[in-house]
Every structure is written in C-alpha cells, then in structure tokens.
PDB file of N, CA and C in Angstrom:
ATOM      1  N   UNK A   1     -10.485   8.542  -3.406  1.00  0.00           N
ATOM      2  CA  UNK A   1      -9.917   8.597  -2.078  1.00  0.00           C
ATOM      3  C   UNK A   1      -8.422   8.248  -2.193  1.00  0.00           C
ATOM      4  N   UNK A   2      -7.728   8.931  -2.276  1.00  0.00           N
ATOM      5  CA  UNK A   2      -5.934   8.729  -2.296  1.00  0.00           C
ATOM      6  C   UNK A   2      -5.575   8.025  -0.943  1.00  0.00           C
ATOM      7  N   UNK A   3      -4.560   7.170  -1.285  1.00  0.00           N
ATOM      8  CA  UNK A   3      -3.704   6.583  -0.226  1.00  0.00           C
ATOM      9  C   UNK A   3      -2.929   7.414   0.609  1.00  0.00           C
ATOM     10  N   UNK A   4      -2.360   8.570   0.260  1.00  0.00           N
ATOM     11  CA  UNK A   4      -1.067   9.316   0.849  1.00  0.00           C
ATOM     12  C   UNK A   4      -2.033  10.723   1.003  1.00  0.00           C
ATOM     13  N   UNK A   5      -2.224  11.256   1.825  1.00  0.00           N
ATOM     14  CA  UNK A   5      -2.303  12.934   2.344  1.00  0.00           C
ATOM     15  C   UNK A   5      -1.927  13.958   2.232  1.00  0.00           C
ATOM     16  N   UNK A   6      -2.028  14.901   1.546  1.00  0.00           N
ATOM     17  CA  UNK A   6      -1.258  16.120   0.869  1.00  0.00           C
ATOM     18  C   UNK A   6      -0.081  16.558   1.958  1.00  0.00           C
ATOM     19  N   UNK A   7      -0.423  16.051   3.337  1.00  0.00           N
ATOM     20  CA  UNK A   7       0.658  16.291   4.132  1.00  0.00           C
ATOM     21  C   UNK A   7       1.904  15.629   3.774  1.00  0.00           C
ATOM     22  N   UNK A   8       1.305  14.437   2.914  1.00  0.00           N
ATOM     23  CA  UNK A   8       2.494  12.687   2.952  1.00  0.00           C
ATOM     24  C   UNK A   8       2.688  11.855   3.914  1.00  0.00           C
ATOM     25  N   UNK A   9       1.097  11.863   4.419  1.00  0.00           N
ATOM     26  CA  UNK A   9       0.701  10.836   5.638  1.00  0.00           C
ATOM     27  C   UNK A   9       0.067   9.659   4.920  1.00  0.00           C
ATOM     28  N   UNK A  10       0.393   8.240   5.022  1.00  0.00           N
ATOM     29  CA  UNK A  10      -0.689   6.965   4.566  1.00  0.00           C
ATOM     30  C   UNK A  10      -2.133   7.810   4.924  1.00  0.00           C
ATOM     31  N   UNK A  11      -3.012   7.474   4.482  1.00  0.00           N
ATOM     32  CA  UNK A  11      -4.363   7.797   4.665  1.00  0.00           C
ATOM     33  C   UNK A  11      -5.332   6.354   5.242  1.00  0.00           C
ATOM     34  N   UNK A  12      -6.013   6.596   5.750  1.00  0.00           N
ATOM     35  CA  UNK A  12      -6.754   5.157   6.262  1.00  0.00           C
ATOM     36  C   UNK A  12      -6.496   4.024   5.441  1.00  0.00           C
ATOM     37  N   UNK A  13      -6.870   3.936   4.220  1.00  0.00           N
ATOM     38  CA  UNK A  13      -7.227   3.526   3.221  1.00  0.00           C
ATOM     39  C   UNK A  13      -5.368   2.678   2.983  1.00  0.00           C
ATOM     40  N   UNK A  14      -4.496   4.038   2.809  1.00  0.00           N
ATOM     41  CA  UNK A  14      -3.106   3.241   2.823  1.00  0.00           C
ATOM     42  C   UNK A  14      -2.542   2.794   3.917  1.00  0.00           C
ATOM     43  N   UNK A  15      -3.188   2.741   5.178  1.00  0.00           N
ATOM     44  CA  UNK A  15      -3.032   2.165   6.039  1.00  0.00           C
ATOM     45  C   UNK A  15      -3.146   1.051   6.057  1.00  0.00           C
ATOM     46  N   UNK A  16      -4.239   0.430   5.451  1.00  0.00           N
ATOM     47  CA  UNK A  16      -4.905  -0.469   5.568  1.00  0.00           C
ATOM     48  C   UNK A  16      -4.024  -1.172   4.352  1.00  0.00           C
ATOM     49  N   UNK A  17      -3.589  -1.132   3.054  1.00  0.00           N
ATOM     50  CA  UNK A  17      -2.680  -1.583   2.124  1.00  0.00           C
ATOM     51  C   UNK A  17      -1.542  -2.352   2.811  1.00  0.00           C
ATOM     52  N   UNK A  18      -0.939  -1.024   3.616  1.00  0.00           N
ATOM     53  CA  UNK A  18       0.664  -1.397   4.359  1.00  0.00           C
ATOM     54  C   UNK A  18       0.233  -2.059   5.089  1.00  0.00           C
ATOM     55  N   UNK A  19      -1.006  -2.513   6.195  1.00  0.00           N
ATOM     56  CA  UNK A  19      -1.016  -3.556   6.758  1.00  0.00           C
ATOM     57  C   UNK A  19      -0.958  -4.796   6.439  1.00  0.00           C
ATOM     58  N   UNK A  20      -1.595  -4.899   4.761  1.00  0.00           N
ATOM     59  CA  UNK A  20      -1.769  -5.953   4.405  1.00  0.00           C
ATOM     60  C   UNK A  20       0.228  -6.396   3.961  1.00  0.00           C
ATOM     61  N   UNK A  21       0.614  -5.371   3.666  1.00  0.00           N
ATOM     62  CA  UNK A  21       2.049  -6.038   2.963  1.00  0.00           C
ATOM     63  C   UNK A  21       3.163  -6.308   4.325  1.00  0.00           C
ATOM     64  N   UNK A  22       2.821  -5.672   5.396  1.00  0.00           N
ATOM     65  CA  UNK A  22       3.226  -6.002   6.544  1.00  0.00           C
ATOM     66  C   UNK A  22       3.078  -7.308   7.112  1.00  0.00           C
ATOM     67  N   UNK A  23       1.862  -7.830   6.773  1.00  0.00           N
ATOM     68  CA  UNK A  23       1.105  -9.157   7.055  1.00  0.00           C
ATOM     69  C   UNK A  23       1.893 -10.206   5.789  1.00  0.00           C
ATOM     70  N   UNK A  24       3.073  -9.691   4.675  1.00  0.00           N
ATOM     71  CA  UNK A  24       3.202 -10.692   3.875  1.00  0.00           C
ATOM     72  C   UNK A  24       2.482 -10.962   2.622  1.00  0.00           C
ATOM     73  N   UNK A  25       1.573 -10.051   2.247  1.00  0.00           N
ATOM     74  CA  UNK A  25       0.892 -10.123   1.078  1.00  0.00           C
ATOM     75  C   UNK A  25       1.544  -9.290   0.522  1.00  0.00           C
ATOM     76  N   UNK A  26       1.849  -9.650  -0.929  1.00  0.00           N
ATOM     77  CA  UNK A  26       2.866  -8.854  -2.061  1.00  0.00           C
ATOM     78  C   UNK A  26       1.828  -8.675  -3.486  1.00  0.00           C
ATOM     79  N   UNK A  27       1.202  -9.197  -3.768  1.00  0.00           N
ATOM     80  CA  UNK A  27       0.413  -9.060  -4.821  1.00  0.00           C
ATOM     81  C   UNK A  27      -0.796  -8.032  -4.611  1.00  0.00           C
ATOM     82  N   UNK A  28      -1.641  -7.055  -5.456  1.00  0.00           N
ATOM     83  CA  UNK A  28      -2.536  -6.020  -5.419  1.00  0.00           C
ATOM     84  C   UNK A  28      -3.809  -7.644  -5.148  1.00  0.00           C
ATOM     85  N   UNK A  29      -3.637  -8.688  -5.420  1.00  0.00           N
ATOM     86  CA  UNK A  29      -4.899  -9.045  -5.338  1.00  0.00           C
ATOM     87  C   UNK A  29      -4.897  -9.732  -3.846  1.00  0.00           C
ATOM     88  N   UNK A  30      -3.757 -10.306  -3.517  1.00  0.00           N
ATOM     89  CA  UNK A  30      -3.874 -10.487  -1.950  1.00  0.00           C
ATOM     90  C   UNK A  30      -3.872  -9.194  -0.764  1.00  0.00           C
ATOM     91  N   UNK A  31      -3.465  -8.290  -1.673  1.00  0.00           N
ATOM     92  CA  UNK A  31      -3.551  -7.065  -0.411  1.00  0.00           C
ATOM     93  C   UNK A  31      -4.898  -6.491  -0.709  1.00  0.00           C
ATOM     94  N   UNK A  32      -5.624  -7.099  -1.943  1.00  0.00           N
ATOM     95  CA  UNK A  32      -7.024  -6.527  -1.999  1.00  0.00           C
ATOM     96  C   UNK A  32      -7.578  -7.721  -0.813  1.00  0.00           C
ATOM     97  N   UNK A  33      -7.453  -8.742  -0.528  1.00  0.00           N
ATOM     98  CA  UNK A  33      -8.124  -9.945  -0.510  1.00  0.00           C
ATOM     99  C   UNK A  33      -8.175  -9.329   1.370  1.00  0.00           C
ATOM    100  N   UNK A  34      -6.729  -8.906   1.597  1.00  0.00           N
ATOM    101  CA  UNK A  34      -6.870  -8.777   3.147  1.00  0.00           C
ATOM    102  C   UNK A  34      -6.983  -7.396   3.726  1.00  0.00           C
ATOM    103  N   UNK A  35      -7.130  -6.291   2.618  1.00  0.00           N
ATOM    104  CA  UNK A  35      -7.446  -5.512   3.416  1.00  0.00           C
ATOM    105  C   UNK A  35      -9.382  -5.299   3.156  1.00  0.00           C
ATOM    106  N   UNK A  36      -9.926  -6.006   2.498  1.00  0.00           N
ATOM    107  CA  UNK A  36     -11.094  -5.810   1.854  1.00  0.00           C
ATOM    108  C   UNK A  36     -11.763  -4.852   1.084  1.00  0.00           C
ATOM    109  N   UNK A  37     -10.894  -4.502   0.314  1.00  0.00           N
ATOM    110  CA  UNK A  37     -10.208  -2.822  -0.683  1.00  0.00           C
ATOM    111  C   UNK A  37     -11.005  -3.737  -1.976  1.00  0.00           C
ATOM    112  N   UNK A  38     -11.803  -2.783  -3.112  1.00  0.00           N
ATOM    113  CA  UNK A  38     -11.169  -3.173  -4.067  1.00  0.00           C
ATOM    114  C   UNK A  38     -10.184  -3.661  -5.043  1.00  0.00           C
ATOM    115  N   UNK A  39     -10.209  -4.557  -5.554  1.00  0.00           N
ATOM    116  CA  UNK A  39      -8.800  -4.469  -6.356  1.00  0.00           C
ATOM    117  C   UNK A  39      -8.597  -3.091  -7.546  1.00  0.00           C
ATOM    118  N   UNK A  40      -9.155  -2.128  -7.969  1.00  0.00           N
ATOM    119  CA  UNK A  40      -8.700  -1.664  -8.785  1.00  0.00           C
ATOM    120  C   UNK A  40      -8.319  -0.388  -7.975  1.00  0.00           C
ATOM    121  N   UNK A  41      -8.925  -0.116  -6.507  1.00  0.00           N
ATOM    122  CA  UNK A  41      -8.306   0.881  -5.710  1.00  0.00           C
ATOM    123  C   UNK A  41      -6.852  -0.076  -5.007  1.00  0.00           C
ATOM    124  N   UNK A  42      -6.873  -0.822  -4.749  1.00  0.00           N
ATOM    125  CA  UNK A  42      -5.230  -1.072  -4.639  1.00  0.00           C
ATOM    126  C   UNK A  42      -4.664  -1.098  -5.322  1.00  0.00           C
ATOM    127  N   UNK A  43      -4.823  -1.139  -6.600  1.00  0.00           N
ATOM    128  CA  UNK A  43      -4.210  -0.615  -7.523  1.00  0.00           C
ATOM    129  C   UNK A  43      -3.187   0.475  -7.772  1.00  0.00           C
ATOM    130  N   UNK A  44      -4.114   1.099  -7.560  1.00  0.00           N
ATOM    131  CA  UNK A  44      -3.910   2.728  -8.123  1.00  0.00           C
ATOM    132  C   UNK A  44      -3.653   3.276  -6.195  1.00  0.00           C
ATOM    133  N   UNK A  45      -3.620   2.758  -5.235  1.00  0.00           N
ATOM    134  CA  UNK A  45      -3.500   2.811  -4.030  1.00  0.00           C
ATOM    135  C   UNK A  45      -1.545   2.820  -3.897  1.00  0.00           C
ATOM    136  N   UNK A  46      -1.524   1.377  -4.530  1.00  0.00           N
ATOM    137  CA  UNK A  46      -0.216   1.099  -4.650  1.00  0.00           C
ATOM    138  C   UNK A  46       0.936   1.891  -5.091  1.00  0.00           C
ATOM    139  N   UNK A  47       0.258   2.162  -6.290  1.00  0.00           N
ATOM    140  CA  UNK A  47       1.035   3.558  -6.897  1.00  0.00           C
ATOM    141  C   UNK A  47       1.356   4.651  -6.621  1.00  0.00           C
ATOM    142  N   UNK A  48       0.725   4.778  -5.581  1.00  0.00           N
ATOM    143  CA  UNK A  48       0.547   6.282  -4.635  1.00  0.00           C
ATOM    144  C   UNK A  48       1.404   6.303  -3.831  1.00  0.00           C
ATOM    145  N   UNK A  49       1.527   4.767  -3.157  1.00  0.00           N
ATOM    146  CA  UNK A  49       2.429   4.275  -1.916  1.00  0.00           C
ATOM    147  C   UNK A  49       3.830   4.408  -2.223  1.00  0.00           C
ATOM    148  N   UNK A  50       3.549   3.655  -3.410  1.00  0.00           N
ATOM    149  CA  UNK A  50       5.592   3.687  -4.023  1.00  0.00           C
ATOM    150  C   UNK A  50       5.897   4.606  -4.552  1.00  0.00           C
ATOM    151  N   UNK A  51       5.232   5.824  -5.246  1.00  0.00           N
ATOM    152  CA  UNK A  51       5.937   7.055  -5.093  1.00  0.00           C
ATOM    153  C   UNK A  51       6.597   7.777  -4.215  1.00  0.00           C
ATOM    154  N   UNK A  52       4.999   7.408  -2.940  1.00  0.00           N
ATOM    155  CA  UNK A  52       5.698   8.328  -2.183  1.00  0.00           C
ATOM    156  C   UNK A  52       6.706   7.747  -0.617  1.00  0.00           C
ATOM    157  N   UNK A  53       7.396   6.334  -1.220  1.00  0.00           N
ATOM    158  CA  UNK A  53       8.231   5.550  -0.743  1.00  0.00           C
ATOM    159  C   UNK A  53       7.838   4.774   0.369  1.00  0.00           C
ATOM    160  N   UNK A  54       6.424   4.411   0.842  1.00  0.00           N
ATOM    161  CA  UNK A  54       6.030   3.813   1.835  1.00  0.00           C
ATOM    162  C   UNK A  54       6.099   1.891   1.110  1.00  0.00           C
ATOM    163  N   UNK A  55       6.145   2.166  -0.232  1.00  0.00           N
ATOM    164  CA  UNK A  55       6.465   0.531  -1.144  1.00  0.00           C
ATOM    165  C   UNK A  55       7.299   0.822  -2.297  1.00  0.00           C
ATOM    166  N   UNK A  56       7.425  -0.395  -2.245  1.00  0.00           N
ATOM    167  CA  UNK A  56       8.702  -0.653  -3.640  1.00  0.00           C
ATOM    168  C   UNK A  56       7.888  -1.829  -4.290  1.00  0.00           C
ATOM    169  N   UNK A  57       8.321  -1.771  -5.835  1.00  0.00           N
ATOM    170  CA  UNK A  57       7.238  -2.634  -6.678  1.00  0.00           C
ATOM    171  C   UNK A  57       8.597  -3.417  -7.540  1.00  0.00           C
ATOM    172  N   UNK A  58       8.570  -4.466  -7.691  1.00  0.00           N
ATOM    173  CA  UNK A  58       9.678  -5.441  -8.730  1.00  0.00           C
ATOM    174  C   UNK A  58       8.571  -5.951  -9.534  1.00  0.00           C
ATOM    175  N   UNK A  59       8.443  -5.793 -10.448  1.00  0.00           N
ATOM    176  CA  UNK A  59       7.394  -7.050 -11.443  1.00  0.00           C
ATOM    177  C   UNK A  59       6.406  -7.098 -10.827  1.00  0.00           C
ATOM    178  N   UNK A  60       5.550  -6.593 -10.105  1.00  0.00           N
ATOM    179  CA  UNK A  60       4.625  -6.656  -9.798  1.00  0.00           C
ATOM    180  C   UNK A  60       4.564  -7.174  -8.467  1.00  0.00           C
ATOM    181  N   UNK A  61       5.162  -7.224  -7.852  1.00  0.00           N
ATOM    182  CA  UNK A  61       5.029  -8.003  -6.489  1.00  0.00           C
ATOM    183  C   UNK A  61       5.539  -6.630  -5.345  1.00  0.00           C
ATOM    184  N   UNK A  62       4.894  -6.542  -4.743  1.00  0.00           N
ATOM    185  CA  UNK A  62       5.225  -5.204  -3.486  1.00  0.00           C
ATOM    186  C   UNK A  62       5.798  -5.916  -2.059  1.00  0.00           C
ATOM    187  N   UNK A  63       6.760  -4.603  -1.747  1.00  0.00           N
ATOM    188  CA  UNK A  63       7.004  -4.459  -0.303  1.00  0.00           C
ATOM    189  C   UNK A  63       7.269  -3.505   0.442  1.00  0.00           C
ATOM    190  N   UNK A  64       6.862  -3.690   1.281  1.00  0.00           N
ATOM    191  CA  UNK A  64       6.578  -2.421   2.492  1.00  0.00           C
ATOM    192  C   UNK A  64       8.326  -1.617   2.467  1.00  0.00           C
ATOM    193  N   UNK A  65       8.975  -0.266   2.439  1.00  0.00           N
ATOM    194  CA  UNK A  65      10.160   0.046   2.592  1.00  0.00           C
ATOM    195  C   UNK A  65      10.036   0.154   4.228  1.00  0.00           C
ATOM    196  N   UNK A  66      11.404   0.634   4.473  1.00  0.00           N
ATOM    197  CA  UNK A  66      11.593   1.268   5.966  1.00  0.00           C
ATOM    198  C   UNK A  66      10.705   2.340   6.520  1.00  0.00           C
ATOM    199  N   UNK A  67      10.316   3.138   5.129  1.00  0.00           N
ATOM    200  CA  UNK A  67       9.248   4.267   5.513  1.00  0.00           C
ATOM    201  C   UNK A  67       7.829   4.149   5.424  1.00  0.00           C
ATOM    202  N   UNK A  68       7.875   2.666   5.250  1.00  0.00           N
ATOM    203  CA  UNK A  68       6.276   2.521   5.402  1.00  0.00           C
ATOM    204  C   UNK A  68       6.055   1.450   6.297  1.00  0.00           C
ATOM    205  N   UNK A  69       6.971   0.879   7.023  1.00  0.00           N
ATOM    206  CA  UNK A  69       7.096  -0.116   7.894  1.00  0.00           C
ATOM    207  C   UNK A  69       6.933   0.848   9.184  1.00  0.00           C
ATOM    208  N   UNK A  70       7.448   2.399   9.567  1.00  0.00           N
ATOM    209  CA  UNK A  70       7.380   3.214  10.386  1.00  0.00           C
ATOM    210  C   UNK A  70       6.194   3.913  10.511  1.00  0.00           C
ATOM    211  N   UNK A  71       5.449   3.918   9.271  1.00  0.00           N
ATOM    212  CA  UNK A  71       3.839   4.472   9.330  1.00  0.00           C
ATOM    213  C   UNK A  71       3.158   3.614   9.791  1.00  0.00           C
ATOM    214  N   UNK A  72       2.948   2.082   9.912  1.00  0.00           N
ATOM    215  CA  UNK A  72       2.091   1.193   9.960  1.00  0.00           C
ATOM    216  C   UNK A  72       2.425   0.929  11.638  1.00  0.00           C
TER     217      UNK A  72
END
C-alpha cells in the first residue's frame, strides 16, 4: 500500500504518517507508535513522503515540509 498516489496525493495511510509528524513525532518509531502503522511500513512510507516532498529526513529524524503541512 504506497503512501503517495500515482496522482501525488498522500494516500490514507500517508495521511496518517504526516499527522503523526504534524503532532511532533520525528522518529519512524514514534510516528509508528501514533499513527498505529507498522514500523517497517513507516518506513518505507517515509521514503515515499520525502521523495515526493511532503518530508525531509536529516539523520534520521523527519519533518513535515510546507507541502505536506498543506496536505494534512
């Protein structure tokens, strides 16, 4: 189940991610913890997100950009 939509819409699923990093969770295991996602699909959720610029990743720690702060 992909995060982003062949359109390049969040998908439920990355909805539910960006809520969690909206809410202040930066780590894949706290945005697993609050969106109630697996951790190895936020994972690979995440990756989807910051390609397609809805997050930005430093060392491992995420945050929501301007374009994913406007989807959520």
């Amino acid at each position: 189940m992909p995060c982003v939509s062949p359109d390049g819409k969040p998908t439920e699923s990355g909805l539910k991610m960006l809520g969690a990093l909206k809410a202040g969770k930066t780590s894949a295991e706290d945005i697993a913890a609050e969106s109630g996602m697996p951790l190895y699909r936020v994972r690979s959720g995440l990756r989807d997100l910051a390609a397609a610029g809805f997050a930005a990743e430093s060392n491992g720690s995420y945050t929501l950009t301007d374009q994913g702060l406007a989807a959520v």
